[in-house]
Protein backbone atom coordinates (compact mmCIF):
# COMPACT_ATOMS: atom_id res chain seq x y z
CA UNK A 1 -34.59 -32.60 40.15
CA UNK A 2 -32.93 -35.73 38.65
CA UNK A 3 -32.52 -33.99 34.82
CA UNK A 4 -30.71 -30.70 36.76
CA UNK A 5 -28.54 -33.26 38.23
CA UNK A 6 -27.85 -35.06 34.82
CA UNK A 7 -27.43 -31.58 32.57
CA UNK A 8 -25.32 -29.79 35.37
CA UNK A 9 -25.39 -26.90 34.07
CA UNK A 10 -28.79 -25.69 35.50
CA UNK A 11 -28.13 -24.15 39.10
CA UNK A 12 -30.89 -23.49 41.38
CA UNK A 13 -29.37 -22.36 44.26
CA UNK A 14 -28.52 -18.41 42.64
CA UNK A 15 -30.88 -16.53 45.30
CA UNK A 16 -29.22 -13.12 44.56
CA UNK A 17 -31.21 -9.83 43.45
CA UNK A 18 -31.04 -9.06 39.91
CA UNK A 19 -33.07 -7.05 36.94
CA UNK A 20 -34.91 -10.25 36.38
CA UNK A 21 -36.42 -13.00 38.15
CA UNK A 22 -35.40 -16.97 38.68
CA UNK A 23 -36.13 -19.01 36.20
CA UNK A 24 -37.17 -22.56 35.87
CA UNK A 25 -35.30 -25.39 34.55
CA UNK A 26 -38.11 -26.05 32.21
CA UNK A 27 -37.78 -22.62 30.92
CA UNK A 28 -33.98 -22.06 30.84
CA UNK A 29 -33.87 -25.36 29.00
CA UNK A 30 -36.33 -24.44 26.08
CA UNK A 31 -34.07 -21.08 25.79
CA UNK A 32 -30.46 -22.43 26.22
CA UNK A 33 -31.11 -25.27 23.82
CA UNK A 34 -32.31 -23.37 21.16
CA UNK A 35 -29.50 -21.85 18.84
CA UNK A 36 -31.36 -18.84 17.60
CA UNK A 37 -32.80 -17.54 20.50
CA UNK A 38 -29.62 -17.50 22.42
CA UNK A 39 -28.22 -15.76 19.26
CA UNK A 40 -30.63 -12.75 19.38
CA UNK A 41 -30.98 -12.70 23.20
CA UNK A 42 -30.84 -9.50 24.83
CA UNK A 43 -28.27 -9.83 27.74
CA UNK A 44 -28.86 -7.66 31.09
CA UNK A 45 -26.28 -5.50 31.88
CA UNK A 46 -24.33 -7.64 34.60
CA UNK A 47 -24.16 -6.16 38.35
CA UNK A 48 -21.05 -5.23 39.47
CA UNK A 49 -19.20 -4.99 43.00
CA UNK A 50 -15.57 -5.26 44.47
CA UNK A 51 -13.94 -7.56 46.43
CA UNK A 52 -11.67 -6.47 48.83
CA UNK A 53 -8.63 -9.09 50.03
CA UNK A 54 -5.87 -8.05 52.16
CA UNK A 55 -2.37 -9.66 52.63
CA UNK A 56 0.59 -9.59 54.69
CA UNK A 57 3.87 -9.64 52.98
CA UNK A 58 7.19 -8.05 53.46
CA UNK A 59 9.16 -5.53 51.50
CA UNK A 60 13.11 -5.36 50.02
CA UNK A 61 13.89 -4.32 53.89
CA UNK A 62 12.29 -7.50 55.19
CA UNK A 63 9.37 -5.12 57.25
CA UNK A 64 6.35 -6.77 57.31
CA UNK A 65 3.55 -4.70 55.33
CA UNK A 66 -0.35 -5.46 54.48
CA UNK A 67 -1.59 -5.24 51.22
CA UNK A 68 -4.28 -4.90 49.81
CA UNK A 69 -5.77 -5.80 46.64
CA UNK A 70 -9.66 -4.83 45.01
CA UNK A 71 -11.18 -6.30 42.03
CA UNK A 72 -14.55 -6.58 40.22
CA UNK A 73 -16.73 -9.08 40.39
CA UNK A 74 -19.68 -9.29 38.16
CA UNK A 75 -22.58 -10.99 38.75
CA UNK A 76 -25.01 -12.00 35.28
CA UNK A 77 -29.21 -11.78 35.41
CA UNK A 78 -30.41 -15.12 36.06
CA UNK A 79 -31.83 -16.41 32.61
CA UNK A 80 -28.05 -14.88 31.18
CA UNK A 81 -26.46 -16.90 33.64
CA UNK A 82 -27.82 -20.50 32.80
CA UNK A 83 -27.10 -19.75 29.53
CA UNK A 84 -23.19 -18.91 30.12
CA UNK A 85 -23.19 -22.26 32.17
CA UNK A 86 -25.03 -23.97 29.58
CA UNK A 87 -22.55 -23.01 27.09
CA UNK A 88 -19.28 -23.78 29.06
CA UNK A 89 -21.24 -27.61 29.47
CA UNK A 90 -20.94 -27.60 25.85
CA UNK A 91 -16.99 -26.25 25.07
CA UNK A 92 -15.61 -27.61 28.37
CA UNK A 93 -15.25 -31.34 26.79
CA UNK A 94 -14.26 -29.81 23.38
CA UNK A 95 -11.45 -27.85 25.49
CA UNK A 96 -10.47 -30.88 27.67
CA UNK A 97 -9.83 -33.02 24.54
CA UNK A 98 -7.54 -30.08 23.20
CA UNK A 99 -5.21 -30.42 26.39
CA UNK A 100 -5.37 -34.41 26.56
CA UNK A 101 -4.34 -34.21 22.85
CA UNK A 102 -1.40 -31.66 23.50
CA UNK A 103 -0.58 -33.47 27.31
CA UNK A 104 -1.65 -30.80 29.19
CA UNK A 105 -3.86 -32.06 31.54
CA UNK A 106 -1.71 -32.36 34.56
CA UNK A 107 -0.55 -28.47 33.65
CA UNK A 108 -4.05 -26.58 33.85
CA UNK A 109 -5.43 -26.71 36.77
CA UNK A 110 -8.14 -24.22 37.29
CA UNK A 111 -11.73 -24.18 36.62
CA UNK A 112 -11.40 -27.64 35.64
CA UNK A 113 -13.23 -30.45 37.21
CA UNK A 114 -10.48 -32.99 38.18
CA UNK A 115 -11.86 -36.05 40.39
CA UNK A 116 -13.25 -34.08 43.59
CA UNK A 117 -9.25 -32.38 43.54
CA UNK A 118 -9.21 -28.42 44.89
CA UNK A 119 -6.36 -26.35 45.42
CA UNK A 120 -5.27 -28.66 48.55
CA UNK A 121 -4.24 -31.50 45.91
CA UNK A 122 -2.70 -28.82 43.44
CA UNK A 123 -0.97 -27.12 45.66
CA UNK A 124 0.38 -30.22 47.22
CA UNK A 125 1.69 -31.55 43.40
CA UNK A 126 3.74 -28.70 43.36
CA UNK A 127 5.63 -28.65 46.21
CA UNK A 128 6.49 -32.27 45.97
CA UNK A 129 7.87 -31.31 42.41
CA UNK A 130 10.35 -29.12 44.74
CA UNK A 131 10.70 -32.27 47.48
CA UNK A 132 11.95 -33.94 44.13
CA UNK A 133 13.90 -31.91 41.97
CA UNK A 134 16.31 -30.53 44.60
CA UNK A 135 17.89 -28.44 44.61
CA UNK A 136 16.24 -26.77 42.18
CA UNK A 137 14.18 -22.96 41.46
CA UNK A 138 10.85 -22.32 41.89
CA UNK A 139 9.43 -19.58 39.62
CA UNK A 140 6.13 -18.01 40.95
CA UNK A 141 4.35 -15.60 38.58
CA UNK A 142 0.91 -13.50 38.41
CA UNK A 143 -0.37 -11.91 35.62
CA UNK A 144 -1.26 -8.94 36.11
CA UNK A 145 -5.25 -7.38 35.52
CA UNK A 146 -5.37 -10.53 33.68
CA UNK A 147 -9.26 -10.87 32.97
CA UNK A 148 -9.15 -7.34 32.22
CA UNK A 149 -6.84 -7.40 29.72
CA UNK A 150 -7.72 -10.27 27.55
CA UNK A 151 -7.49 -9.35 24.01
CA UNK A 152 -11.02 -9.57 22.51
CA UNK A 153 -9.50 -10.43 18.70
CA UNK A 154 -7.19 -13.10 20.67
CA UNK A 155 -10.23 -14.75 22.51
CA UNK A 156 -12.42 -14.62 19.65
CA UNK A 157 -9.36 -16.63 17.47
CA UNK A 158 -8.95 -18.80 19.98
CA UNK A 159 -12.79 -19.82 20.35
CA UNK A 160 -12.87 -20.53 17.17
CA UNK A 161 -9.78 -22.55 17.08
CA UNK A 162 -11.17 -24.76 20.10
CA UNK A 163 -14.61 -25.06 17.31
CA UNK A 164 -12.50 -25.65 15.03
CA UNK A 165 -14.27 -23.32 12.50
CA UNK A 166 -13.46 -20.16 10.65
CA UNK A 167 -16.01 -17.83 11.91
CA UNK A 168 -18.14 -17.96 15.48
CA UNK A 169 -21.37 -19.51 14.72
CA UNK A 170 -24.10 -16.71 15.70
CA UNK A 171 -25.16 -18.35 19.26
CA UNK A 172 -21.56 -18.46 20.02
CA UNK A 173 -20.85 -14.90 18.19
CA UNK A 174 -23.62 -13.41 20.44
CA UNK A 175 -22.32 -14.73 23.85
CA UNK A 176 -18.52 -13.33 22.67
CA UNK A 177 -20.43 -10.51 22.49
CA UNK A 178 -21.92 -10.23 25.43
CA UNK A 179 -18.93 -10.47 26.76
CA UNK A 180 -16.76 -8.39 25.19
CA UNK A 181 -18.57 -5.44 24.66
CA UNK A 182 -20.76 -6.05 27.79
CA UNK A 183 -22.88 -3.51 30.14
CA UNK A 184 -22.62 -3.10 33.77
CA UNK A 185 -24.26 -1.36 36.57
CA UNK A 186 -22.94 -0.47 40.36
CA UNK A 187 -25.12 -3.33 42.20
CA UNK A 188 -24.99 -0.31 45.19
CA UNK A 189 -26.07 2.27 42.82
CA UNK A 190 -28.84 0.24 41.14
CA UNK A 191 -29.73 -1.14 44.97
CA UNK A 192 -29.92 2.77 45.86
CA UNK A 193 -31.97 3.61 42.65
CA UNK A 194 -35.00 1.56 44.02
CA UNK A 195 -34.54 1.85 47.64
CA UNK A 196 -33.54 -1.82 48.41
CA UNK A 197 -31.81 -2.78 51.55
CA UNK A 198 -30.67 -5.70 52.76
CA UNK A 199 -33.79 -6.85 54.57
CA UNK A 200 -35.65 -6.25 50.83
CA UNK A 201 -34.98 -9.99 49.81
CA UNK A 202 -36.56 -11.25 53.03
CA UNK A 203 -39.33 -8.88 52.31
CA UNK A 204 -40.53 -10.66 48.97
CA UNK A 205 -38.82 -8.44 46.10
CA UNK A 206 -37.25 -10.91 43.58
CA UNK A 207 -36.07 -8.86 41.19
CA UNK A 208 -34.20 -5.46 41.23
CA UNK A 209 -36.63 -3.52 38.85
CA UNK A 210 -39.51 -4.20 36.03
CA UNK A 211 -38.61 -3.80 32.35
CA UNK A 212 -40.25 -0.69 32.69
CA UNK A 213 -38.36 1.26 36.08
CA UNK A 214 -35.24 -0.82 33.94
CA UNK A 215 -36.32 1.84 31.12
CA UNK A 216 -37.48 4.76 32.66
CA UNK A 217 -35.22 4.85 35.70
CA UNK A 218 -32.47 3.21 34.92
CA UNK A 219 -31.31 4.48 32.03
CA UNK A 220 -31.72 8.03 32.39
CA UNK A 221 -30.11 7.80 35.27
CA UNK A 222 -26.57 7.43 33.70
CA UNK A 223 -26.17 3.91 36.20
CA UNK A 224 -25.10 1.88 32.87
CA UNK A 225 -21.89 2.02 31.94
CA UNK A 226 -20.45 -0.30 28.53
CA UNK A 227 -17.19 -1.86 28.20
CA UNK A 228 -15.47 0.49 24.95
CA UNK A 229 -11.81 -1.12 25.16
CA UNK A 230 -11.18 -3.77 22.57
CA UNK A 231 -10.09 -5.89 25.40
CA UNK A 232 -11.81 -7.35 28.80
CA UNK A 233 -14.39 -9.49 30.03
CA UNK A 234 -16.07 -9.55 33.25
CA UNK A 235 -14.85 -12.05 36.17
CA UNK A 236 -17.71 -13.93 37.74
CA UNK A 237 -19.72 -15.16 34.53
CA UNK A 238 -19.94 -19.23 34.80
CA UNK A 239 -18.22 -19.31 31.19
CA UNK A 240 -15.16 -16.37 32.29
CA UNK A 241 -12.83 -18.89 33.83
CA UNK A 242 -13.24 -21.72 30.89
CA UNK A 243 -12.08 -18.59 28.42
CA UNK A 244 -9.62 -17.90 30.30
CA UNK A 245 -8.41 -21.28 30.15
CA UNK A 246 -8.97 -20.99 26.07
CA UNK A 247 -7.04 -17.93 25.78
CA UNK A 248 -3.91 -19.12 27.24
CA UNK A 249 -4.34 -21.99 25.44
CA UNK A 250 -1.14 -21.65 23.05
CA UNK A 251 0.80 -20.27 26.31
CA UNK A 252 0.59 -23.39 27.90
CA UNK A 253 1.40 -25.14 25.30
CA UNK A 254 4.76 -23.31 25.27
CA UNK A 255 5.13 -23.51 28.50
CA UNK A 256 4.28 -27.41 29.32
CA UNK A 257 6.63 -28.05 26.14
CA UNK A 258 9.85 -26.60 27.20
CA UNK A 259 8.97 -27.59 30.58
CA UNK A 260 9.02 -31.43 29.01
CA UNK A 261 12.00 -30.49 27.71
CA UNK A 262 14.14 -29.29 30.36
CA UNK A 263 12.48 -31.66 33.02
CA UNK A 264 11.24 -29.22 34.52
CA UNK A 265 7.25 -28.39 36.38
CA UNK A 266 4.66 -26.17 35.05
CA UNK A 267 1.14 -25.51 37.08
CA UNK A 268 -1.28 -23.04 35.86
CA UNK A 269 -4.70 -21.84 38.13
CA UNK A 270 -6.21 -18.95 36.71
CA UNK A 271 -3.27 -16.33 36.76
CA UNK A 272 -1.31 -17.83 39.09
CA UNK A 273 2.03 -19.70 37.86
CA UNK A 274 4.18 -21.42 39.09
CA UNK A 275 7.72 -23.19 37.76
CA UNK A 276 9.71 -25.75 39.05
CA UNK A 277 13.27 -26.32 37.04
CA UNK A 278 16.92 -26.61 37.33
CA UNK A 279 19.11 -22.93 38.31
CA UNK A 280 20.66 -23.11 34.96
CA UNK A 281 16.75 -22.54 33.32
CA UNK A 282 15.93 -19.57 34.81
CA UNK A 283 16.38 -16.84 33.01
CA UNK A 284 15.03 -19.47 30.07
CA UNK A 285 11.58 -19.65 31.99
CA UNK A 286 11.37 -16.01 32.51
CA UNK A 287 12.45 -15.09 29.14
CA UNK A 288 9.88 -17.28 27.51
CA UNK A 289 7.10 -16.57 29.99
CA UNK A 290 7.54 -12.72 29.17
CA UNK A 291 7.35 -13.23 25.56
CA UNK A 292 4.65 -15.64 25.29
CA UNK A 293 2.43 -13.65 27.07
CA UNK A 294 3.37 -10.38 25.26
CA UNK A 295 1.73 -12.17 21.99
CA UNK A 296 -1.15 -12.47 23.91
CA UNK A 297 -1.02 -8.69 25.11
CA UNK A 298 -0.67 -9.92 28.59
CA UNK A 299 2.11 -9.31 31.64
CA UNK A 300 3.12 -10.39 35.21
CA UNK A 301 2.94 -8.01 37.76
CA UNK A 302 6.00 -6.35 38.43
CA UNK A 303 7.75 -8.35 41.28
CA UNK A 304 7.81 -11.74 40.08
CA UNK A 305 8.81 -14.53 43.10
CA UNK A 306 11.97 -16.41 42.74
CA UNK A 307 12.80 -18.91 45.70
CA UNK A 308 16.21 -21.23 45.58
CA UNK A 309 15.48 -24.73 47.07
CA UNK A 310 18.72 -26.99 48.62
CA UNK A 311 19.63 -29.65 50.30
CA UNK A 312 20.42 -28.88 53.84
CA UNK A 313 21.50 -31.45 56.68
CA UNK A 314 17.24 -32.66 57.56
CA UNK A 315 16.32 -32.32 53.57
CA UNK A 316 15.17 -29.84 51.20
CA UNK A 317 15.84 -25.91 52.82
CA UNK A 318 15.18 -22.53 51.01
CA UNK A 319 16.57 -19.07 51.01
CA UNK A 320 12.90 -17.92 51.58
CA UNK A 321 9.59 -19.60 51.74
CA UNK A 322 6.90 -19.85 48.93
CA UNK A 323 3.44 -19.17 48.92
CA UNK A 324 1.25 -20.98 46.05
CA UNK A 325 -2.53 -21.14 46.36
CA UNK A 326 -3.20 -20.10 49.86
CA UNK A 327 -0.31 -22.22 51.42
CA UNK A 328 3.39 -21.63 52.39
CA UNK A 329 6.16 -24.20 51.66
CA UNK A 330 9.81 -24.09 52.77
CA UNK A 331 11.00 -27.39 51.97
CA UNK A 332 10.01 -29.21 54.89
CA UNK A 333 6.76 -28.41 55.38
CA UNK A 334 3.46 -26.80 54.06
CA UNK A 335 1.67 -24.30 56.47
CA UNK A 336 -1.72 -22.45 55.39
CA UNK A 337 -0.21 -18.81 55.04
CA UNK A 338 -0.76 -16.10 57.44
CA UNK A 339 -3.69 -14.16 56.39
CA UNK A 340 -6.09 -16.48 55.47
CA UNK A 341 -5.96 -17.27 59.73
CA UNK A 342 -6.03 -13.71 60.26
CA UNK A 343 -9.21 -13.36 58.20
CA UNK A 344 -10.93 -16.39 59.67
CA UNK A 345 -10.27 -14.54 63.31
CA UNK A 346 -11.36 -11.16 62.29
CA UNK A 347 -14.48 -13.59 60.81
CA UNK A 348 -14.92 -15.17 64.35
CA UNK A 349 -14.85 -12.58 66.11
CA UNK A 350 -17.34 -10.07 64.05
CA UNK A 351 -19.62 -13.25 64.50
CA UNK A 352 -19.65 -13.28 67.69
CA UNK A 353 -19.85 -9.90 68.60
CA UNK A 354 -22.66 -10.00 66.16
CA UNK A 355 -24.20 -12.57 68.11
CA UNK A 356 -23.86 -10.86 71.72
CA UNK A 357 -25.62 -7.99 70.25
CA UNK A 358 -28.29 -9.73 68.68
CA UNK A 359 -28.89 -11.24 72.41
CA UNK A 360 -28.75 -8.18 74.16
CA UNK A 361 -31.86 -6.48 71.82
CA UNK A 362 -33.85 -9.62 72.55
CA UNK A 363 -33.04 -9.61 76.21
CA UNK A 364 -34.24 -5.99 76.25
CA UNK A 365 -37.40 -6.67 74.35
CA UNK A 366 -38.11 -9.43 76.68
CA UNK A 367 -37.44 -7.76 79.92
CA UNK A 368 -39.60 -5.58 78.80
CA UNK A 369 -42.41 -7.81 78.80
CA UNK A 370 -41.77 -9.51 82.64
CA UNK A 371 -39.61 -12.76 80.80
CA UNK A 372 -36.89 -14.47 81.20
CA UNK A 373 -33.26 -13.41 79.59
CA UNK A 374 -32.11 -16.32 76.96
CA UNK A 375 -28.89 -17.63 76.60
CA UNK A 376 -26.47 -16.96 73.62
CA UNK A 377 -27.37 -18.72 70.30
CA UNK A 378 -24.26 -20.82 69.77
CA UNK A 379 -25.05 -23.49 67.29
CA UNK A 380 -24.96 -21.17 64.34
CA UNK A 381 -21.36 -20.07 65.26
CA UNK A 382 -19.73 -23.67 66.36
CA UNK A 383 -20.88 -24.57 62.75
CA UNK A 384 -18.75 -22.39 60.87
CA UNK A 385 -16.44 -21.49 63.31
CA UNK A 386 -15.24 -24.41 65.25
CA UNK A 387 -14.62 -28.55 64.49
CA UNK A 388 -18.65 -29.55 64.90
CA UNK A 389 -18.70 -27.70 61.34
CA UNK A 390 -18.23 -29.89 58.21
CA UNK A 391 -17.53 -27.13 55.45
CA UNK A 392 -15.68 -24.01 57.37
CA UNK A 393 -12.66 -23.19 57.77
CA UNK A 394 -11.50 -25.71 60.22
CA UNK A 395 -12.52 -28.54 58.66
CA UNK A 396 -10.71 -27.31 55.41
CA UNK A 397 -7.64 -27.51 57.80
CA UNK A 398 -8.08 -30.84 58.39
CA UNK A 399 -8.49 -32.22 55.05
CA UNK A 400 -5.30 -30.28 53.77
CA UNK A 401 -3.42 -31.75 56.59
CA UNK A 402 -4.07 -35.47 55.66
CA UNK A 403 -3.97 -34.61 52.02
CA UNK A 404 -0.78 -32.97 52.71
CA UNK A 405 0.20 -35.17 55.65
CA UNK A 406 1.18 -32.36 57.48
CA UNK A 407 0.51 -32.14 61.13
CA UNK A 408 1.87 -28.80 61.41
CA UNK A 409 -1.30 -27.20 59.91
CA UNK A 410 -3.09 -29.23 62.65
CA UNK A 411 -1.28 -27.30 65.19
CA UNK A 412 -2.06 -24.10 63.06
CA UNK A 413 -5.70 -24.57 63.94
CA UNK A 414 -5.99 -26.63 67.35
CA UNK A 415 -6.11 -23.24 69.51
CA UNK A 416 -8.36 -21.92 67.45
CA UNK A 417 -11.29 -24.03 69.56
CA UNK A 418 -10.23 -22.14 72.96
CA UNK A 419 -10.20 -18.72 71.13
CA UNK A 420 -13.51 -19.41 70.16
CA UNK A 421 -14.68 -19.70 73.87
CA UNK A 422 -12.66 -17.18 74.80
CA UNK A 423 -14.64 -15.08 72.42
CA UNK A 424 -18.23 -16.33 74.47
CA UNK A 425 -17.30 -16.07 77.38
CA UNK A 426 -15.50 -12.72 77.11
CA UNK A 427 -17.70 -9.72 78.17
């Protein structure tokens, strides 16, 4: 579809259940381009479900300890979502000339579109800011519950600021408001209202409910909860990131301009900052990053990271490594941290356990019948879990270490092909 491609914001690939049904381009278009219908749309409540990541860090003692870390995700009805992406298409340019007019461009990094670059080419900015300005600190810090506490008068200042107008206008004003003050259901709960299981999709159902059950069943059944805080908005929407990226808006600005300053390095993705500057900035940083976020009714989490960088006799050295968007640096070289390997493994190996038991049903089945056993579907599991795949794990590997330039994340990966096999062949 050649005018999807052109508008962008139109996404046809969202195949997941929801209280109402996929929607055409055709149709989305004659709703999200028309001002007063989006601004007395009725939004669906948005599903709901956690996310569950675990880590492995160590404590003050220097024991290594997992942790693990939960939060929502929310997931908006189909027709609500083109609409959210329709509108960040419209204030992402608005929002990009703000930070080109201010020089912030190199400082924001997330939900951004920045020629093709991920988290690979971001993460690999940084720690050449170290490589450079050694010996030096690096300041790492996370705000804490941060889509959860964004201040709804803040955001709503701040949208308008990026307008540049007084008051939302009422398409915009009923989006905030969606937002803000939005409705949400269990996606388990409202799966388990109607009996759907995970074979349902294959089954035909494409849509959770009818406007009717939505009434009747739904509703009386308590499942719909509403936001009530005067601050929060729910992580997942297509426009949640890009107001993110408005509401810290006069943050950076702090930030990047001190940073100018002091010739220092500031990087912003999402929540996640980090600092590069001289020792004799620190508490500076710290201090200012505290108070700007205060005015925004935000905070870091408790246990900020702070990591010395020196020169040692083979280059740049640290006291202790430092971990910044999925990667570990300690000077010399960049490594892809611990558990995101561990994960992939666990991955592997549930796959192909998975995949022995799938055999051993058919194998039953057909030796039940007088045929032949078959022989372990393996294309399936080389493609996302070994080299012959082109978007797994492995092959993300491989571009961050020639972006990086790092053959030690080669070697972090290159056994990874006889574990695989090992995993086969085992019994």
């Amino acid at each position: 579809m050649k005018k999807e491609k052109i508008d962008g914001w139109y996404k046809s690939g969202r195949n997941y259940l929801h209280f109402d049904e996929k929607v055409s381009f055709e149709k989305a278009s004659r709703i999200v381009k028309n001002p007063r219908k989006v601004a007395s749309w009725n939004f669906f409540p948005f599903l709901q479900t956690t996310v569950k990541t675990s880590k492995i860090t160590r404590n003050d003692e220097g024991e290594i300890v997992p942790k693990n870390k939960s939060r929502p995700i929310s997931y908006a009805a189909h027709t609500d979502s083109h609409i959210y992406s329709y509108y960040a298409t419209l204030l992402q340019p608005i929002y990009e000339k703000f930070i080109e007019k201010h020089g912030l461009g190199t400082n924001i990094t997330g939900f951004r579109k920045l020629d093709g670059e991920c988290n690979i080419d971001f993460a690999h900015r940084a720690f050449n800011a170290i490589r450079s300005m050694t010996p030096c600190i690096a300041l790492s810090f996370d705000v804490k519950s941060f889509f959860d506490e964004i201040d709804h008068s803040i955001l709503k200042q701040a949208w308008c600021t990026i307008l540049e107008k007084t008051l939302l206008p009422e398409d915009h004003f009923a989006i905030f408001k969606s937002l803000t003050t939005y409705s949400y259901v269990d996606r388990d709960d409202a799966f388990n209202a109607f009996g759907i299981t995970k074979s349902s999709k294959k089954n035909g159902i494409r849509r959770i409910c009818n406007p009717l059950e939505f009434r009747s069943i739904l509703r009386p059944a308590g499942l719909i909860k509403r936001n009530k805080n005067s601050y929060g908005i729910p992580q997942g929407s297509p426009i949640s990131g890009l107001l993110s990226n408005i509401y810290l808006f006069e943050f950076d600005k702090a930030i990047s301009y001190f940073a100018s300053d002091t010739k220092s390095h500031y990087y912003r993705y999402c929540d996640d900052i980090i600092i590069i500057c001289n020792e004799e900035h620190e508490e500076l940083f710290k201090n200012l990053v505290s108070d700007e976020l205060k005015k925004l009714n935000l905070r870091t989490n408790e246990k900020n990271v702070i990591r010395k960088f020196f020169m040692g006799c083979d280059g740049p050295e640290c006291d202790k490594p430092i971990q910044y968007l999925g990667f570990v640096f300690d000077g010399k070289r960049a490594v892809i941290r611990s558990a995101s390997h561990s994960r992939f493994l666990k991955r592997m190996r549930k796959a192909v356990s998975l995949a022995k038991q799938t055999k051993r049903k058919r194998d039953k089945i057909r030796t039940s019948k007088g045929l032949e056993t078959t022989s372990l579907h393996k294309k399936k599991l080389y493609t996302k879990y070994s080299y012959l795949g082109n978007r797994n794990y492995i092959s993300y590997a491989h571009r961050a270490a020639k972006i990086m330039d790092e053959d030690a994340i080669k070697k972090q990966v290159k056994p990874l092909w006889k574990r695989l096999r090992q995993e086969i062949e085992s019994d």
